[in-house]
N, C-alpha and C. Protein backbone atom coordinates (compact mmCIF):
# COMPACT_ATOMS: atom_id res chain seq x y z
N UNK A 1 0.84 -1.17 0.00
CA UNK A 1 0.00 0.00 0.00
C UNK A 1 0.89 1.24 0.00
N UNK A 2 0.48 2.10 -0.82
CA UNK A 2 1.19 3.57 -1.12
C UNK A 2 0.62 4.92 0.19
N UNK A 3 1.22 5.27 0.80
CA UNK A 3 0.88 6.06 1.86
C UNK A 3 1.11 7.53 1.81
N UNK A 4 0.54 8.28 1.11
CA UNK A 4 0.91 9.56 0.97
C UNK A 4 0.51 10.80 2.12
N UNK A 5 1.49 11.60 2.46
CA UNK A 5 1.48 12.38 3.80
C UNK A 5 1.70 13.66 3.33
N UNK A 6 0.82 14.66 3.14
CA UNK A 6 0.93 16.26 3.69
C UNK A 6 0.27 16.86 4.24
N UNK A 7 1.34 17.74 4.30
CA UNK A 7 0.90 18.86 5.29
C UNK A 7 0.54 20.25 4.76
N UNK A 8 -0.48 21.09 5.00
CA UNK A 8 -0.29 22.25 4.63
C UNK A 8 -0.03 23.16 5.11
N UNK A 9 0.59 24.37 4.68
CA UNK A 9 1.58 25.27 5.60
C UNK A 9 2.38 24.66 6.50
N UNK A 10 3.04 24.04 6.57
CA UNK A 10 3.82 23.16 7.88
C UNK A 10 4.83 22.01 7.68
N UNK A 11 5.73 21.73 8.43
CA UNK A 11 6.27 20.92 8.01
C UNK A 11 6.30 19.55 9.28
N UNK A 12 6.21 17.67 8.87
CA UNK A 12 5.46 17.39 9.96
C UNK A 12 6.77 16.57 10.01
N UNK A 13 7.43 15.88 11.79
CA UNK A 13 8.51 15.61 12.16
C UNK A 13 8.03 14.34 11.75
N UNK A 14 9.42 13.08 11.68
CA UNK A 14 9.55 12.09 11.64
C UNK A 14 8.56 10.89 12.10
N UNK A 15 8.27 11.60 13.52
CA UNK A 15 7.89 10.89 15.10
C UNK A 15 6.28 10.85 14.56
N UNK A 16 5.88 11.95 13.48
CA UNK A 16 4.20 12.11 13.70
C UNK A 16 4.11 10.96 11.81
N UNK A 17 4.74 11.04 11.54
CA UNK A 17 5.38 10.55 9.98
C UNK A 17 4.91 8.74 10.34
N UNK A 18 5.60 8.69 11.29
CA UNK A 18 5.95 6.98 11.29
C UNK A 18 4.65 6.76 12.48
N UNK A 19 3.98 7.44 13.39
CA UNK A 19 2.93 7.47 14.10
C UNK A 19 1.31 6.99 13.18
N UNK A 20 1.51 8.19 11.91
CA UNK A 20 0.33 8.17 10.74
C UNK A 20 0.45 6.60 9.96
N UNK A 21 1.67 6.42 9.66
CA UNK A 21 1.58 5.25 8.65
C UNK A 21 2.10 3.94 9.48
N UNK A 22 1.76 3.83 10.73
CA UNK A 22 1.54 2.36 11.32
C UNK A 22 0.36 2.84 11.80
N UNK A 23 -0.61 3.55 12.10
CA UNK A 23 -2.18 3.86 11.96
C UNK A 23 -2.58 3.42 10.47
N UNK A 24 -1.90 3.53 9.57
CA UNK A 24 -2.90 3.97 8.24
C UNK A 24 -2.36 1.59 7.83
N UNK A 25 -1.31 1.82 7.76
CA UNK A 25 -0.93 0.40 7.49
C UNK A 25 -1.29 -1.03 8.54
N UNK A 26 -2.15 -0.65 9.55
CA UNK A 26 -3.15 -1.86 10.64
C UNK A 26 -4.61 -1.56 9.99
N UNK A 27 -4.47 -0.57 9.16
CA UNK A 27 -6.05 -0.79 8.41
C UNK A 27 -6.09 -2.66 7.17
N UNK A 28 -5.12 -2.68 7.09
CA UNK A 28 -4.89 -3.65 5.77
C UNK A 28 -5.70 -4.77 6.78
N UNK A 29 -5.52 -5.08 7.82
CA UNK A 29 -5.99 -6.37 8.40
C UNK A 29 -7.32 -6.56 8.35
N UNK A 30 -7.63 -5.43 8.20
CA UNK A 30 -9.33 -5.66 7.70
C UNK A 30 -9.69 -5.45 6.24
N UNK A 31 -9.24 -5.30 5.56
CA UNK A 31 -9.32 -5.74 4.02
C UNK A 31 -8.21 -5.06 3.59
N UNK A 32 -7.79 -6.40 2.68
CA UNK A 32 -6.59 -6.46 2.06
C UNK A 32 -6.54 -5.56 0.55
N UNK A 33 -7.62 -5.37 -0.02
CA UNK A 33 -7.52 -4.59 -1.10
C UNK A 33 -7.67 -3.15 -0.92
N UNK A 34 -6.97 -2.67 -0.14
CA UNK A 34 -6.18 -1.27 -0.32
C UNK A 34 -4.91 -0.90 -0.98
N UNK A 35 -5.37 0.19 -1.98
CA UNK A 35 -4.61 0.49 -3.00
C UNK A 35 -3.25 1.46 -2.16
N UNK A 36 -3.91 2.56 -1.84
CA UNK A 36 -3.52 3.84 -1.42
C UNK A 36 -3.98 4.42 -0.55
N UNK A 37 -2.90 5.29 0.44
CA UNK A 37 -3.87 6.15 1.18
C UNK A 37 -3.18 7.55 1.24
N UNK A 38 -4.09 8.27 1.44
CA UNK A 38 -3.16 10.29 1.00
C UNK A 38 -3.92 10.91 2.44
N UNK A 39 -3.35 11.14 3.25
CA UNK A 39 -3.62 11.43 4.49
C UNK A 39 -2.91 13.39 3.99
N UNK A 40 -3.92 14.24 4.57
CA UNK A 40 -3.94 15.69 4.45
C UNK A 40 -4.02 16.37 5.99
N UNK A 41 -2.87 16.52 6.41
CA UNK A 41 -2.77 17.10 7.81
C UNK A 41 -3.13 18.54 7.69
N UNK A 42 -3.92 19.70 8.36
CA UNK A 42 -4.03 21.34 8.43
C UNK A 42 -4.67 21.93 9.45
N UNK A 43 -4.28 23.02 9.59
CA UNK A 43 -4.62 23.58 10.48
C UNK A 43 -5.86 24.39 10.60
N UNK A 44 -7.51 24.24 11.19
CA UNK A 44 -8.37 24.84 11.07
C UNK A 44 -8.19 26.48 11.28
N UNK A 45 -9.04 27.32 10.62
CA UNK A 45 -8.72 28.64 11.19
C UNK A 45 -9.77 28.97 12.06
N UNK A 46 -9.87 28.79 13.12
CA UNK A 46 -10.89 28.85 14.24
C UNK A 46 -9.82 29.17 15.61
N UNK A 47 -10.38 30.02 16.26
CA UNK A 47 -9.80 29.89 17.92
C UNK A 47 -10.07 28.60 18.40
N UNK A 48 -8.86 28.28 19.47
CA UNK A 48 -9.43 27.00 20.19
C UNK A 48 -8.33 26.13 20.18
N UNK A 49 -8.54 25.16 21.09
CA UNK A 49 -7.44 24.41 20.81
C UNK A 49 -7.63 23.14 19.93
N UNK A 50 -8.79 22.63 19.47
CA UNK A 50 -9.34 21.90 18.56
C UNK A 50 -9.45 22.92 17.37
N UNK A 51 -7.70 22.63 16.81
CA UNK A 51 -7.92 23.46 15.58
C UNK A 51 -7.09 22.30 14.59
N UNK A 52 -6.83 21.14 15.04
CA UNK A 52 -5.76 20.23 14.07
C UNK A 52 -6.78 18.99 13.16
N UNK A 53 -6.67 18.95 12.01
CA UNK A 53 -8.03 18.22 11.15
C UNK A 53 -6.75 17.33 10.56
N UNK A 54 -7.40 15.92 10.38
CA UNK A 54 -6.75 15.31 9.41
C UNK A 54 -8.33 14.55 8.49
N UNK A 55 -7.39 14.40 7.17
CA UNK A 55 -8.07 14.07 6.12
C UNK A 55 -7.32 13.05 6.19
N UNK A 56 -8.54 11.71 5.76
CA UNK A 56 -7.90 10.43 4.95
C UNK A 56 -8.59 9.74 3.75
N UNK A 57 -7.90 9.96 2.49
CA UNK A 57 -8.49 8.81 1.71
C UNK A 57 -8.12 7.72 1.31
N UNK A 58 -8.55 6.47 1.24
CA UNK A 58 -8.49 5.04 0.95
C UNK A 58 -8.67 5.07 -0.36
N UNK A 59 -7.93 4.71 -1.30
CA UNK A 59 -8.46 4.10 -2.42
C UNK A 59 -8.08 2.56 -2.59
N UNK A 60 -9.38 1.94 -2.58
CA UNK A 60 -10.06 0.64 -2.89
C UNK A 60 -10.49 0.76 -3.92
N UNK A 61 -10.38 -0.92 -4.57
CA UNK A 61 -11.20 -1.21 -6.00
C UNK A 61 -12.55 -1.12 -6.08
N UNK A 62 -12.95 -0.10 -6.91
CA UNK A 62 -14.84 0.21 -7.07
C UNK A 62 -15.35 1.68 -6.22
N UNK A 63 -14.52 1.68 -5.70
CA UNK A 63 -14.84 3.50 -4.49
C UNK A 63 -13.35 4.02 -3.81
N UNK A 64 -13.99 5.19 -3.28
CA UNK A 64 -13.15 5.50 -2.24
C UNK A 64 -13.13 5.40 -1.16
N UNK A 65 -12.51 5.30 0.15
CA UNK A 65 -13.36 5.69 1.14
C UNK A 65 -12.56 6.89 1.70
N UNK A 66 -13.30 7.80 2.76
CA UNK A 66 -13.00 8.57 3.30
C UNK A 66 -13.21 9.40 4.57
N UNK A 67 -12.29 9.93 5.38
CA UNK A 67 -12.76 10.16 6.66
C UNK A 67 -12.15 11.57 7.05
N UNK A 68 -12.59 12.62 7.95
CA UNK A 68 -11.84 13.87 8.38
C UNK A 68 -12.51 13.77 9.73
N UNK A 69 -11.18 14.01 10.77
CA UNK A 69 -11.64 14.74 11.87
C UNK A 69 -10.79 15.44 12.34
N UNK A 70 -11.63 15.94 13.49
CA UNK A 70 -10.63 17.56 14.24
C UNK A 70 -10.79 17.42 15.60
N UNK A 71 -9.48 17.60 16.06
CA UNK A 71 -9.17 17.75 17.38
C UNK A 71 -8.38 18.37 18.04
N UNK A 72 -7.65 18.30 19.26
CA UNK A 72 -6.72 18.91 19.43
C UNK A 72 -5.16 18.61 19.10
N UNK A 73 -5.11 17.51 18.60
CA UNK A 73 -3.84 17.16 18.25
C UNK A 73 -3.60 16.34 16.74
N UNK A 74 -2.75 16.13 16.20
CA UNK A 74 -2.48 15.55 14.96
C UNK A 74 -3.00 13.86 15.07
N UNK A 75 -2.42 13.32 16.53
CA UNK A 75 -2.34 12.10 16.46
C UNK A 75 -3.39 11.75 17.05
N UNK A 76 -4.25 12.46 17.51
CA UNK A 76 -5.84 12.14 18.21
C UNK A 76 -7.00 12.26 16.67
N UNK A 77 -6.70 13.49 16.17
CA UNK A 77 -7.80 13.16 15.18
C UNK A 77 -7.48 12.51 13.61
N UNK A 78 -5.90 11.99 14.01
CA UNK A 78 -5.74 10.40 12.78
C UNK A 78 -6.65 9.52 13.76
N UNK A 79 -5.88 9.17 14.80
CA UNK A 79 -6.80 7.82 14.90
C UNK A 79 -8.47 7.89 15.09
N UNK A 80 -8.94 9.41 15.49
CA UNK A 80 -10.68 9.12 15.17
C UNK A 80 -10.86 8.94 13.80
N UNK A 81 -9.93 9.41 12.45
CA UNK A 81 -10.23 9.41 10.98
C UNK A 81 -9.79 7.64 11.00
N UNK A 82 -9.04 6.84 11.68
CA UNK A 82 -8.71 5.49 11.18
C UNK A 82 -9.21 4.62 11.92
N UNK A 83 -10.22 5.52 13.15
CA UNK A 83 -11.25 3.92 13.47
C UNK A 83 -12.46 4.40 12.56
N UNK A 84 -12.96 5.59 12.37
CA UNK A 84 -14.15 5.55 11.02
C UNK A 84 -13.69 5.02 9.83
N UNK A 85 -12.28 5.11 9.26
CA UNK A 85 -11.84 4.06 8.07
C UNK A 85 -12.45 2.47 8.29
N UNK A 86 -12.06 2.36 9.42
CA UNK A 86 -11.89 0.87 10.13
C UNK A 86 -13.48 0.48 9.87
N UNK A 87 -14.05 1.45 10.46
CA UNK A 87 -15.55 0.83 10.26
C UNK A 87 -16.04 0.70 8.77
N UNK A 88 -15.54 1.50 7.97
CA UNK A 88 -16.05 1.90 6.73
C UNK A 88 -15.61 0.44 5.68
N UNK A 89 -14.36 -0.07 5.89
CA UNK A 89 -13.96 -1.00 5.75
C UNK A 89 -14.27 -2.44 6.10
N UNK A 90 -14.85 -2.22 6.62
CA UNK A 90 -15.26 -3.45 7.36
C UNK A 90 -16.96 -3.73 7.01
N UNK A 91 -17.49 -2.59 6.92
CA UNK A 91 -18.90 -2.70 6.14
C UNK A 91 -18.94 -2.83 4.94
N UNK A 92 -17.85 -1.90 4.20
CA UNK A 92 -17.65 -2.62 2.73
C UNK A 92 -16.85 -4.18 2.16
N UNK A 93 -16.90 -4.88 2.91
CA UNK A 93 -15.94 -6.01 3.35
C UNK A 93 -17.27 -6.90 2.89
N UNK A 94 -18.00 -6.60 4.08
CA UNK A 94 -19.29 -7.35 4.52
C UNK A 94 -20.01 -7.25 2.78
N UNK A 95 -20.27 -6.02 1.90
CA UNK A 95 -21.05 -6.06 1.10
C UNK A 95 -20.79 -6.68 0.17
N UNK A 96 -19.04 -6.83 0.01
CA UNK A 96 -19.04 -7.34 -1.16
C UNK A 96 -18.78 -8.60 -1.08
N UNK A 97 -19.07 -9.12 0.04
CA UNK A 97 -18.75 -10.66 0.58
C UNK A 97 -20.33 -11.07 -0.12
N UNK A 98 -21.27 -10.30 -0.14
CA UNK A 98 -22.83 -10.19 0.01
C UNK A 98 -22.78 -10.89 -1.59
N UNK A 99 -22.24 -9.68 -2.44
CA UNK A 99 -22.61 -9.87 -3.92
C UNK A 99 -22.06 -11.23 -4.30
C-alpha cells in the first residue's frame, strides 16, 4: 500500500510521519484490497485548541473511502479518521462478501 502524507503550511517531524503510517498500514488487516492512502494534515482557522483536522483517503477497487476529523492534536484526530476508516472497511468487506 502507497501512503501519501501532507501537510499544509507546515512541516510534519519524523515521530508524527511513522505514528500516521503504522495507523494507516493496521487498516490492511481488515481488508486487504487497499490500493492507497493520502492522508492531508491542516490547520483549522478557528480559535481553540481543537484546531488540528486530518483528512484520509483510501483508495479501494470500485470506491473511495473517506474520513476527516478535528481535534486537538495531529495524532488524536488520525486515529478518530482510522477507526471511522476501520468501520467503513469493514462494512464494505461485509457487502461485497454479500454480492
Amino acid at each position: 500500500m502507497q501512503i501519501d502524507i501532507r501537510s499544509i503550511h507546515f512541516k510534519t517531524d519524523k515521530k508524527l510521519d511513522d505514528f500516521i503510517k503504522e495507523k494507516i498500514s493496521k487498516l490492511q488487516q481488515y481488508f486487504d484490497g487497499v490500493i492507497a492512502a493520502e492522508i492531508t494534515l491542516k490547520l483549522a482557522n478557528i480559535d481553540g485548541v481543537e484546531n488540528k483536522i486530518a483528512d484520509i483517503k483510501l483508495a479501494i477497487p470500485g470506491n473511495d473511502l473517506y474520513a476527516s476529523k478535528q481535534s486537538k492534536s495531529f495524532e488524536e484526530a488520525t486515529d478518530g479518521a482510522v477507526d471511522a476508516l476501520r468501520r467503513q472497511l469493514i462494512k464494505h468487506k461485509e457487502k461485497v462478501r454479500k454480492i
